[in-house]
N, C-alpha and C. Protein backbone atom coordinates (compact mmCIF):
# COMPACT_ATOMS: atom_id res chain seq x y z
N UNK A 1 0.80 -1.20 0.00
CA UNK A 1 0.00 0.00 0.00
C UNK A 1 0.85 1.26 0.00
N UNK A 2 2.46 1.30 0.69
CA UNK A 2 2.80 2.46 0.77
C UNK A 2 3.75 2.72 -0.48
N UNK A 3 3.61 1.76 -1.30
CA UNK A 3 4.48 2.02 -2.83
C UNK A 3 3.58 2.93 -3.71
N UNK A 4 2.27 2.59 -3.82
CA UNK A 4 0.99 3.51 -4.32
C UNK A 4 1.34 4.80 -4.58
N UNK A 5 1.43 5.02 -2.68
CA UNK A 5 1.28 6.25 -2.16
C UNK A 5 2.33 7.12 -2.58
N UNK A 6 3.47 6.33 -2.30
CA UNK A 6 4.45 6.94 -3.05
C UNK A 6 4.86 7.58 -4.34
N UNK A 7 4.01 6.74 -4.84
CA UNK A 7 4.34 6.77 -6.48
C UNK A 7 3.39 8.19 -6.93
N UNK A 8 2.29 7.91 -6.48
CA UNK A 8 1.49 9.07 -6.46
C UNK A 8 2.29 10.52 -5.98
N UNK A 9 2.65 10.43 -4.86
CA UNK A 9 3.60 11.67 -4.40
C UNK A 9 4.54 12.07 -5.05
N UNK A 10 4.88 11.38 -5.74
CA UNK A 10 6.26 11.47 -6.75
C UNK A 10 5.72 12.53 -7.92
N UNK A 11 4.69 11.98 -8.29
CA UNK A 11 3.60 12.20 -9.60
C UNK A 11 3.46 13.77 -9.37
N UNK A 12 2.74 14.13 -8.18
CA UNK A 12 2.60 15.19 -7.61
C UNK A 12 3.11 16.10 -7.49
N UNK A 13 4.58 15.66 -6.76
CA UNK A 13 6.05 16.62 -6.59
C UNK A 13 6.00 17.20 -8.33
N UNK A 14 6.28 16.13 -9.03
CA UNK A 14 6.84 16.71 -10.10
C UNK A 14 6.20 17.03 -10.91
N UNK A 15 4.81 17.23 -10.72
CA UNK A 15 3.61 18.13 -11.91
C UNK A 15 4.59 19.63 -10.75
N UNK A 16 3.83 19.52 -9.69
CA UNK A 16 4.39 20.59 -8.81
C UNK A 16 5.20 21.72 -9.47
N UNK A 17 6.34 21.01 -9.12
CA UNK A 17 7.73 21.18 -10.20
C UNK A 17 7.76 22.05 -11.18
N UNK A 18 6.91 20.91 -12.18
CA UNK A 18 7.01 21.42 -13.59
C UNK A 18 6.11 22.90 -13.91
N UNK A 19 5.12 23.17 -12.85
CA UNK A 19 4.17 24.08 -13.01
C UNK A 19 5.01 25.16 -12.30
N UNK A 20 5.81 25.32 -11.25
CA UNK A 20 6.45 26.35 -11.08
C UNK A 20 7.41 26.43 -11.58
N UNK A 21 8.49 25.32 -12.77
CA UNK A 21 9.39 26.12 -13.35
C UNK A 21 8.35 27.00 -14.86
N UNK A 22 7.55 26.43 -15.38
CA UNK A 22 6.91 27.29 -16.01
C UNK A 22 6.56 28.69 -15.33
N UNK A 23 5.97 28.72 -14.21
CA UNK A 23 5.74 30.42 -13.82
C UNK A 23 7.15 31.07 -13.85
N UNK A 24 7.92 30.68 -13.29
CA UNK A 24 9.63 30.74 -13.13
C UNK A 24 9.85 31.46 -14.55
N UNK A 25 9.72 30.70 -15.77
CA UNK A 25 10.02 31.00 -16.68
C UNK A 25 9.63 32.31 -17.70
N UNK A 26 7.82 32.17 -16.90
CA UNK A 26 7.10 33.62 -17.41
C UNK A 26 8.05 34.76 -17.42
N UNK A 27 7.83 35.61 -18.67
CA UNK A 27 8.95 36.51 -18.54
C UNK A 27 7.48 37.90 -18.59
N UNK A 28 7.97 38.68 -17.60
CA UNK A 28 6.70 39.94 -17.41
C UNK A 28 7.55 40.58 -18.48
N UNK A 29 5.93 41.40 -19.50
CA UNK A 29 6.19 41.96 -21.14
C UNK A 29 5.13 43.49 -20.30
N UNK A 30 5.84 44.64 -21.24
CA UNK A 30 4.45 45.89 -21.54
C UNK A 30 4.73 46.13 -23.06
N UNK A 31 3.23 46.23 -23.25
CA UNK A 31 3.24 46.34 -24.87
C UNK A 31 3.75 47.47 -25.22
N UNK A 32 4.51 47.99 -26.53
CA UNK A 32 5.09 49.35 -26.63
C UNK A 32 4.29 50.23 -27.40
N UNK A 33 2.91 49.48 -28.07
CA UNK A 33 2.17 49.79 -29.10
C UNK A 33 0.73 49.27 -28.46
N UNK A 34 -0.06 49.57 -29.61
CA UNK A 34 -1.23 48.80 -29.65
C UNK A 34 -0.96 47.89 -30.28
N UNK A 35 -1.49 46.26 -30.13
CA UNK A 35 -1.08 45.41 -31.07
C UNK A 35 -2.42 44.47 -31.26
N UNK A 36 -1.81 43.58 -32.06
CA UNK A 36 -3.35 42.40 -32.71
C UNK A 36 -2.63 41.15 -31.68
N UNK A 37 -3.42 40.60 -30.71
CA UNK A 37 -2.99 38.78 -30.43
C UNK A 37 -3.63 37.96 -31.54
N UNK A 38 -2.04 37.23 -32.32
CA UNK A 38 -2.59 36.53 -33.33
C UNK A 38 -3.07 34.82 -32.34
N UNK A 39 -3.65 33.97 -32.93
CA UNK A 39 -3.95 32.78 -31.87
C UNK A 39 -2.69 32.05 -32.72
N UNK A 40 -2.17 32.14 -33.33
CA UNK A 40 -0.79 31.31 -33.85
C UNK A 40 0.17 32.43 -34.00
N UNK A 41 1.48 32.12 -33.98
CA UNK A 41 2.60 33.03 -34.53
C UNK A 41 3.11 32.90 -36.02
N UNK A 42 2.00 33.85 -36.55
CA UNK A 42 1.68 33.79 -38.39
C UNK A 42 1.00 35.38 -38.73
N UNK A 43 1.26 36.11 -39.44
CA UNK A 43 0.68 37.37 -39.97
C UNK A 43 -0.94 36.76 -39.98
N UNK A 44 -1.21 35.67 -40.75
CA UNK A 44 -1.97 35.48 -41.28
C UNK A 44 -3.35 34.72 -40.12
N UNK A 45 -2.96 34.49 -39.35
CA UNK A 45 -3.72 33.50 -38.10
C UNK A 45 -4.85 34.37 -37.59
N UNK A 46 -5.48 33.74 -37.34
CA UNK A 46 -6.63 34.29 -36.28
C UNK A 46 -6.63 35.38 -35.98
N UNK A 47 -7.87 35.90 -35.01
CA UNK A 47 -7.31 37.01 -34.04
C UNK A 47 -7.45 36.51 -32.85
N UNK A 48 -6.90 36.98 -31.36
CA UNK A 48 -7.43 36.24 -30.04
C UNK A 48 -7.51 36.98 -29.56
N UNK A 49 -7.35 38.38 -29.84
CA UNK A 49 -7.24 39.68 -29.32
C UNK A 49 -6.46 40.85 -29.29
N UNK A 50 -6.73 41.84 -28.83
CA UNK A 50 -6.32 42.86 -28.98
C UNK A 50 -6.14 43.75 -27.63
N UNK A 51 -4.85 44.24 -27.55
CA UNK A 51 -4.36 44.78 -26.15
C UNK A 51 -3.62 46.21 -26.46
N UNK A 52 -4.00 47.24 -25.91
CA UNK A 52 -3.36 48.88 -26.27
C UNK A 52 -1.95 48.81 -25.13
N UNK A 53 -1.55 49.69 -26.01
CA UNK A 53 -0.02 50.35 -25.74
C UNK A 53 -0.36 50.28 -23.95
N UNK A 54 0.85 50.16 -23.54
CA UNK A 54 1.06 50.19 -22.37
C UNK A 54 0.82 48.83 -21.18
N UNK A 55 -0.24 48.04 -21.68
CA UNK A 55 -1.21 46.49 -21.63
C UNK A 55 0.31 46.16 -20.93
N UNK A 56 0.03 45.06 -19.95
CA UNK A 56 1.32 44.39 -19.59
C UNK A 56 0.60 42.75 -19.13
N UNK A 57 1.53 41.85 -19.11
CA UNK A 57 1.37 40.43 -18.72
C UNK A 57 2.79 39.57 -18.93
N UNK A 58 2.66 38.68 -19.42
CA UNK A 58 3.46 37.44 -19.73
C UNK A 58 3.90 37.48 -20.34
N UNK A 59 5.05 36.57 -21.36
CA UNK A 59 5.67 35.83 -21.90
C UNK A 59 6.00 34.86 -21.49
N UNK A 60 4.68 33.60 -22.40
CA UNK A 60 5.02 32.59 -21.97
C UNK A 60 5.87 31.62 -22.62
N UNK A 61 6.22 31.76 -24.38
CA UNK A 61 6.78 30.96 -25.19
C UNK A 61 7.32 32.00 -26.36
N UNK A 62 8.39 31.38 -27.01
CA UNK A 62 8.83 32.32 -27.81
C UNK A 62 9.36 31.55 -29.44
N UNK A 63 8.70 32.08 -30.67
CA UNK A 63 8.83 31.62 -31.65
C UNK A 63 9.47 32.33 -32.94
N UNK A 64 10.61 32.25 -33.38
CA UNK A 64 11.54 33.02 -33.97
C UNK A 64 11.26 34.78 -33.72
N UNK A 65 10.78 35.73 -34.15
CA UNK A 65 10.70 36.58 -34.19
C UNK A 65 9.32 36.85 -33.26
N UNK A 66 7.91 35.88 -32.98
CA UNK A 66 7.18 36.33 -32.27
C UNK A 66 7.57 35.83 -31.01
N UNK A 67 6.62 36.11 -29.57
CA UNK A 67 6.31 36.18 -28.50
C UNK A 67 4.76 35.83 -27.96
N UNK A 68 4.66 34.50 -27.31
CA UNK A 68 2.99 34.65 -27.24
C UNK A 68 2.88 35.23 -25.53
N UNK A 69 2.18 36.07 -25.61
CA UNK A 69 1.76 36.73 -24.38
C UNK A 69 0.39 35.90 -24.13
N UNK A 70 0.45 36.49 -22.05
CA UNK A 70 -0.80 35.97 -21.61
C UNK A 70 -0.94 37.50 -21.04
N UNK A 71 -1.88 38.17 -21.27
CA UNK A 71 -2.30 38.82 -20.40
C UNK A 71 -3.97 38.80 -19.93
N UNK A 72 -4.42 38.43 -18.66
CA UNK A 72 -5.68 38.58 -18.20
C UNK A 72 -6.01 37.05 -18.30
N UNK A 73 -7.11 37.23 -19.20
CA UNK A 73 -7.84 35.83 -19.69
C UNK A 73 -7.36 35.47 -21.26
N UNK A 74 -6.30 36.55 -22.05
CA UNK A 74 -6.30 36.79 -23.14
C UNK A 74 -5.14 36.45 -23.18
N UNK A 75 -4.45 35.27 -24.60
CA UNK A 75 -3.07 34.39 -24.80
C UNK A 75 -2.96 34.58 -26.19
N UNK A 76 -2.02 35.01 -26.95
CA UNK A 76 -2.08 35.36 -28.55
C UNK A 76 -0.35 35.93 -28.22
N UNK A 77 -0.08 35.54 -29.91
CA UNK A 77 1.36 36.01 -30.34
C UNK A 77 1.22 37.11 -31.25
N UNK A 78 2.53 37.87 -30.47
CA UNK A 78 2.57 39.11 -30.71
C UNK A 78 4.30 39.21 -31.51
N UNK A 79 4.44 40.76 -32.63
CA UNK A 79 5.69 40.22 -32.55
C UNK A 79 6.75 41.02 -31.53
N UNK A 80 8.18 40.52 -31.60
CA UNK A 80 8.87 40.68 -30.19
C UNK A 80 9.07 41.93 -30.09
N UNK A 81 9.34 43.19 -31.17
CA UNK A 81 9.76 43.89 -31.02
C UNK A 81 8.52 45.22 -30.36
N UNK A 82 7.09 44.62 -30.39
CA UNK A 82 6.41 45.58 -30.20
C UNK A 82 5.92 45.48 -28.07
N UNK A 83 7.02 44.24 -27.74
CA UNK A 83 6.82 44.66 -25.86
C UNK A 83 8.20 45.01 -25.65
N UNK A 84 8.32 45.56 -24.47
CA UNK A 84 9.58 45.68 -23.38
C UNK A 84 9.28 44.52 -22.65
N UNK A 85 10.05 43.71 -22.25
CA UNK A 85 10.77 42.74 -21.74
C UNK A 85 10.92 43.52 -20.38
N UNK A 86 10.83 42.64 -19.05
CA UNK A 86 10.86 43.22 -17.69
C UNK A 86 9.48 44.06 -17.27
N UNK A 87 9.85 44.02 -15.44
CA UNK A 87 8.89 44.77 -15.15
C UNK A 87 8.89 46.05 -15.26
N UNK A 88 8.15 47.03 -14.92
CA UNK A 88 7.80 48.00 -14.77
C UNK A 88 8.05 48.31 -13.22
N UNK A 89 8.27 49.57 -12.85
CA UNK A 89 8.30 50.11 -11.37
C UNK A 89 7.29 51.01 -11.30
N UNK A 90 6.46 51.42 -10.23
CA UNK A 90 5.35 51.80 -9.87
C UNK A 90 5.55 52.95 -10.55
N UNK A 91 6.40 53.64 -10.86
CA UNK A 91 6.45 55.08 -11.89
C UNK A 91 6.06 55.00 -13.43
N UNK A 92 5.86 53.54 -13.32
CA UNK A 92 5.62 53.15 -15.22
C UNK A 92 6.68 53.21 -15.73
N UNK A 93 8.41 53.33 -15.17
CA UNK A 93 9.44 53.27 -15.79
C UNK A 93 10.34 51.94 -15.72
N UNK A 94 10.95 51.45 -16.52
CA UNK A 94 11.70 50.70 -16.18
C UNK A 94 13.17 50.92 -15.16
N UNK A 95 13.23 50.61 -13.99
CA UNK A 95 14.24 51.24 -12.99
C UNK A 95 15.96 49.82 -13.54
N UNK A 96 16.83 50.47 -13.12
CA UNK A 96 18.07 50.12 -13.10
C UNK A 96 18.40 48.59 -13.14
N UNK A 97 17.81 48.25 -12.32
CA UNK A 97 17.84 46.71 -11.68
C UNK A 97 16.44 46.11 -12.25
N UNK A 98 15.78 46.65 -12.90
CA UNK A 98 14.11 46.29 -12.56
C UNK A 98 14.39 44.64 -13.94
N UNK A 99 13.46 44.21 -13.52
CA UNK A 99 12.77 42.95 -14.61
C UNK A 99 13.88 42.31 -14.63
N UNK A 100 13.92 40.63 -15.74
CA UNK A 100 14.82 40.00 -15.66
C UNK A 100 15.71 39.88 -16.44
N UNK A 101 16.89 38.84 -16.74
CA UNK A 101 17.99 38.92 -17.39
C UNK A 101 17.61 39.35 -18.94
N UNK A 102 16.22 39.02 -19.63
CA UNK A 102 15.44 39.37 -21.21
C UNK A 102 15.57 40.71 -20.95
N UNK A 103 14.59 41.41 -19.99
CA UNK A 103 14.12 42.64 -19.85
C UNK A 103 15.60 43.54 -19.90
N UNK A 104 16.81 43.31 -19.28
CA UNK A 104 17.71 43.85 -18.84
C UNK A 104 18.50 44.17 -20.54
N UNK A 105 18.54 42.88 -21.57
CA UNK A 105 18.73 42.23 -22.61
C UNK A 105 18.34 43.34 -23.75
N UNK A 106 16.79 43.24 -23.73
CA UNK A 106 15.71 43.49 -24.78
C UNK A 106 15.02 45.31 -24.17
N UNK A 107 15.54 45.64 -22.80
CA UNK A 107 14.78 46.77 -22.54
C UNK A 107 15.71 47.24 -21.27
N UNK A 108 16.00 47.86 -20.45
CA UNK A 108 14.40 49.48 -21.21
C UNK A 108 15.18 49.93 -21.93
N UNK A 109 14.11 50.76 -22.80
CA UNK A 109 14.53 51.35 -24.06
C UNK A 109 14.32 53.16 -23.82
N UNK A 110 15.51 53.81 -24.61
CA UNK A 110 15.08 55.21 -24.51
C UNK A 110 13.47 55.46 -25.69
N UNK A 111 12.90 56.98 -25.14
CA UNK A 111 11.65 57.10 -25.87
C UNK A 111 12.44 57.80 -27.10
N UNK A 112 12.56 57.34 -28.27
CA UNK A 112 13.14 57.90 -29.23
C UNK A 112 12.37 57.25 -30.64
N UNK A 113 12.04 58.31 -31.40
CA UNK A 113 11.45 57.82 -32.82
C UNK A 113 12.30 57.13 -33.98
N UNK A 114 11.76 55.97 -33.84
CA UNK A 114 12.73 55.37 -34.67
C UNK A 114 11.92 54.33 -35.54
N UNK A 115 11.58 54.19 -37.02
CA UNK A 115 11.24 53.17 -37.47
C UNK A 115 11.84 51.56 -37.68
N UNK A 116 10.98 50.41 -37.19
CA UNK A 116 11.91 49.53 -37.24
C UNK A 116 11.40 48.28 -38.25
N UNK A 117 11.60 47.69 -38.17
CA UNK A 117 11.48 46.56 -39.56
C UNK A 117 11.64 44.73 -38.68
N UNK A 118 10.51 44.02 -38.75
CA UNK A 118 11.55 42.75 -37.57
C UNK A 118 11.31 41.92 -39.41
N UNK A 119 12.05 41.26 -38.60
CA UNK A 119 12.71 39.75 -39.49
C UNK A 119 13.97 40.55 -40.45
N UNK A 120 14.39 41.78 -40.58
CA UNK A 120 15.46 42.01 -41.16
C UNK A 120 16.76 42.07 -40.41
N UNK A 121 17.29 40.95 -40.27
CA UNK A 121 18.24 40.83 -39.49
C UNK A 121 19.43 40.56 -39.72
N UNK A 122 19.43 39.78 -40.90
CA UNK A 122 20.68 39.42 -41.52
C UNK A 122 21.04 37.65 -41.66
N UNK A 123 22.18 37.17 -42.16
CA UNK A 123 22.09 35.55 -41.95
C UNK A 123 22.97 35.56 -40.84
N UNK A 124 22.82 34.29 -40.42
CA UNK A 124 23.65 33.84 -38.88
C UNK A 124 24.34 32.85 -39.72
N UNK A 125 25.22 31.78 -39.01
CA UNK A 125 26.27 31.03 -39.02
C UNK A 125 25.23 29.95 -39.67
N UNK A 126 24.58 29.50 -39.18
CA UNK A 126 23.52 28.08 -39.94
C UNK A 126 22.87 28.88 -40.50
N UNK A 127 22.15 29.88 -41.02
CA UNK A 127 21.87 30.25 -42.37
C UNK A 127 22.55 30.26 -43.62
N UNK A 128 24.03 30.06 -43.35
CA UNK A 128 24.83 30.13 -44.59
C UNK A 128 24.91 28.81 -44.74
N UNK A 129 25.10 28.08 -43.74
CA UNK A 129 25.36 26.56 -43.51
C UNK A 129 24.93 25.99 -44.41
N UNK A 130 23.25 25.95 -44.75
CA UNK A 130 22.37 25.81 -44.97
C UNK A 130 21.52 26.08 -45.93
N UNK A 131 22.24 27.32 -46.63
CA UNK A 131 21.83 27.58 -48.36
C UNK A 131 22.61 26.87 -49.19
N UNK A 132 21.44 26.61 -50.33
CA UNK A 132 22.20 26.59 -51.81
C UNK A 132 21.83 26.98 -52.82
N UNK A 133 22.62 27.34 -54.00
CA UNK A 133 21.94 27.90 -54.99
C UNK A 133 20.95 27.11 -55.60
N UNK A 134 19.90 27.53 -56.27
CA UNK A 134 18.63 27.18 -56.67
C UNK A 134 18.50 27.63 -58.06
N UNK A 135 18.89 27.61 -59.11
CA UNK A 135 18.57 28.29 -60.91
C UNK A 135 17.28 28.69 -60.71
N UNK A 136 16.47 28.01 -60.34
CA UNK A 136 14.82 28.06 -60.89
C UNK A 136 14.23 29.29 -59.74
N UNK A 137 15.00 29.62 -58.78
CA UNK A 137 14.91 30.64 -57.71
C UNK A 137 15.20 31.92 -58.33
N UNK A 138 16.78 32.10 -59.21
CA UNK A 138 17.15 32.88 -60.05
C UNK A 138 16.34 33.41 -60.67
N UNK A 139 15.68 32.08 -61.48
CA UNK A 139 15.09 32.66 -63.14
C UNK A 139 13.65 33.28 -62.25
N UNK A 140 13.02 33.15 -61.34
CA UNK A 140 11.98 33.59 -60.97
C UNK A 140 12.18 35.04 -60.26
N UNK A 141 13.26 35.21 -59.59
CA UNK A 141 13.97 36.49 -59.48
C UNK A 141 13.95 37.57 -60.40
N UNK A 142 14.44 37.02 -61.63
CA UNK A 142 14.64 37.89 -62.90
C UNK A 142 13.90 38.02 -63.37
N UNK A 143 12.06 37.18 -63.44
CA UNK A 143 11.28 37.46 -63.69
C UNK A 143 10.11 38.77 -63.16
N UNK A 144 10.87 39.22 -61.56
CA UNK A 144 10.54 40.31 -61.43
C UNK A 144 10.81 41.82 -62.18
N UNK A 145 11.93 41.56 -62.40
CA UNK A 145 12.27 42.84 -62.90
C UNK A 145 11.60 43.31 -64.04
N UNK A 146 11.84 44.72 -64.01
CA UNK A 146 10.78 45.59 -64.68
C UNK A 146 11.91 46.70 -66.09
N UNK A 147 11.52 46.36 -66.82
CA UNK A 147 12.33 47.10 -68.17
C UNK A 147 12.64 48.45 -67.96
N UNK A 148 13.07 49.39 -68.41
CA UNK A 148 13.34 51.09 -68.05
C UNK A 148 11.99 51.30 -68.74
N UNK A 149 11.75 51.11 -69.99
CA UNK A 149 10.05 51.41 -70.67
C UNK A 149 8.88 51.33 -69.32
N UNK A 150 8.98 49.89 -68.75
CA UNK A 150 8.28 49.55 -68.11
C UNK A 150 8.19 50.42 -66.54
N UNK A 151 8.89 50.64 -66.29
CA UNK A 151 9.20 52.04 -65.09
C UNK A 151 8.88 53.03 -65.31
N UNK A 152 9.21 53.79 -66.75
CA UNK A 152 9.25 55.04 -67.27
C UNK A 152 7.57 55.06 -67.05
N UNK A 153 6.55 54.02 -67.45
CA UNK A 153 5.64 53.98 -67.98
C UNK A 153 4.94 54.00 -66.51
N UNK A 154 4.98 52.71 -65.33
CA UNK A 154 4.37 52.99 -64.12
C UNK A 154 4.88 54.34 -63.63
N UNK A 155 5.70 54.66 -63.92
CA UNK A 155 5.58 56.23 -63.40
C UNK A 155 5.08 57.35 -63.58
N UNK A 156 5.22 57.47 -64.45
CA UNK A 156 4.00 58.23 -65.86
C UNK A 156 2.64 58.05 -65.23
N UNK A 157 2.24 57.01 -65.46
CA UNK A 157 0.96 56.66 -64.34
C UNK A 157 1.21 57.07 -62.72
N UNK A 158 1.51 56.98 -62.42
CA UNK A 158 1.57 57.73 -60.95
C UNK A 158 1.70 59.25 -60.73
N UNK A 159 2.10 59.53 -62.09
CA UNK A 159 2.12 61.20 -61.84
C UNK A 159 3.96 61.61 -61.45
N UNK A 160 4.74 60.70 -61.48
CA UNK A 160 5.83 60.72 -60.71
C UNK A 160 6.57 61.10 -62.26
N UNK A 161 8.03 61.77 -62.49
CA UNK A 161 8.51 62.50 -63.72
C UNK A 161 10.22 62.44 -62.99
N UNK A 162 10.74 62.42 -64.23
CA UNK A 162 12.34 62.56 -64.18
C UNK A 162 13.12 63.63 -63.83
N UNK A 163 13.80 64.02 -62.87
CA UNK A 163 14.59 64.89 -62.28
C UNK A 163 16.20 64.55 -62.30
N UNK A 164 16.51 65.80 -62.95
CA UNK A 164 18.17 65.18 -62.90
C UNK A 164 18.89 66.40 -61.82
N UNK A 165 19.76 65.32 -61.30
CA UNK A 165 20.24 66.00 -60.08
C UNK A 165 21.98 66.15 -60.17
N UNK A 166 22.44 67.21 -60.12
CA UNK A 166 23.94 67.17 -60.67
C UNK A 166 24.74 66.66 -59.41
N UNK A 167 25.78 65.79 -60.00
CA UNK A 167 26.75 65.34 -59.21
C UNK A 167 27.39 66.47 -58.26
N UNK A 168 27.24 66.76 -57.45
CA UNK A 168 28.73 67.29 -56.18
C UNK A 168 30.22 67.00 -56.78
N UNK A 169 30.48 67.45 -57.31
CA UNK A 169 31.98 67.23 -57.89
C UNK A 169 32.76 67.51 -56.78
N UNK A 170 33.97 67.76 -56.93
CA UNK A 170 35.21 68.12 -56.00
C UNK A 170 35.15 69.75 -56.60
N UNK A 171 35.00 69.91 -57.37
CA UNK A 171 35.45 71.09 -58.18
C UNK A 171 34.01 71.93 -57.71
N UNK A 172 32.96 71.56 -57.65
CA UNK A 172 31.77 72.05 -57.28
C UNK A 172 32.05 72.56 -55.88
N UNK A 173 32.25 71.33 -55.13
CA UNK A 173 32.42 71.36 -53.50
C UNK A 173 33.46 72.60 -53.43
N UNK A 174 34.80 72.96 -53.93
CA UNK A 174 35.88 73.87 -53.87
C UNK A 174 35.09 74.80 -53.91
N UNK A 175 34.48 75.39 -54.89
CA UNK A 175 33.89 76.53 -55.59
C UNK A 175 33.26 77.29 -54.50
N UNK A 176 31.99 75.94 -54.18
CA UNK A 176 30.97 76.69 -52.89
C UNK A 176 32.05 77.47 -51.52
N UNK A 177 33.12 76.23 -51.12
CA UNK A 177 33.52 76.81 -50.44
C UNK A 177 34.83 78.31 -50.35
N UNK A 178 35.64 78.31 -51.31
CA UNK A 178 35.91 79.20 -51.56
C UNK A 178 34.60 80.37 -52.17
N UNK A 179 33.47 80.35 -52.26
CA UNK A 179 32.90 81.71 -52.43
C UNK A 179 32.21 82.40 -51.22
N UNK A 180 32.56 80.95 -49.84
CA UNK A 180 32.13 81.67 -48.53
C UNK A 180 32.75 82.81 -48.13
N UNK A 181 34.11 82.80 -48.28
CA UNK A 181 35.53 83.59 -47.85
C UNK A 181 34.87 85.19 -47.81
């Protein structure tokens, strides 16, 4: 009877366990934006909701470039660059020491206008690893391109027209500045 019991306790300990290294692991997020919770980490997925700038909760899992947050009753992936990582201090600022080794990592950030772009990042060491050339990738490549007619012409349509802009020479650059004197 007391092997049961045991075994059971064991069972127990280590759901236990496993449920507080998951909270352990939660990483506290504030959104930097308004954003969409997709229910998958895909442009294209669902919606699960929607949380405004400032919104704070979880990070519970993390998938190349997204982040799925929990905040409230509400769980959806977001992408990474639109939370701060760490907590917050009762001033709404991120303090010195505040949040964890991510937050310290990924934030705080100064308030500065800056447009940003995610997934342009560049290749890593197994991205190069890991390519090869492809012809039929090429020829579909080259099938984008657009003729000078064919430019001249969407532009024309847009209302957009040719401007020629003279080179900065050396001899230009001299000139301006010797006529400051």
């Amino acid at each position: 009877m007391r092997y049961p019991a045991a075994k059971w306790f064991r069972r127990w300990l280590a759901a236990a366990l496993f449920a507080m290294m998951a909270a352990a692991s939660a990483e506290p997020v504030t959104l930097e934006r308004d954003s969409i919770l997709r229910a998958e980490p895909r442009t294209d997925a669902g919606v699960a909701g929607n949380l405004a700038k400032g919104a704070t909760g979880d990070a519970v899992a993390r998938q190349g470039a997204w982040v799925q947050i929990k905040s409230g009753t509400v769980t959806g992936w977001v992408y990474s660059f639109n939370v701060r990582f760490g907590a917050l201090n009762p001033a709404g600022s991120s303090g010195a020491g505040a949040g964890s080794a991510l937050g310290r990592v990924f934030g705080p950030r100064q308030q500065v206008n800056v447009t940003a772009t995610i997934g342009i990042r560049g290749l890593d060491e197994e991205d190069l690893k890991q390519a090869h050339f492809d012809e039929s990738q090429m020829r579909q490549l080259d099938g984008y391109a657009a003729s000078r007619e064919q430019a001249a012409a969407q532009a024309g349509k847009s209302g957009l027209s040719a401007s020629r802009v003279e080179y900065l020479g050396q001899s230009a650059a001299a000139g301006e500045s010797g006529s400051s004197q």
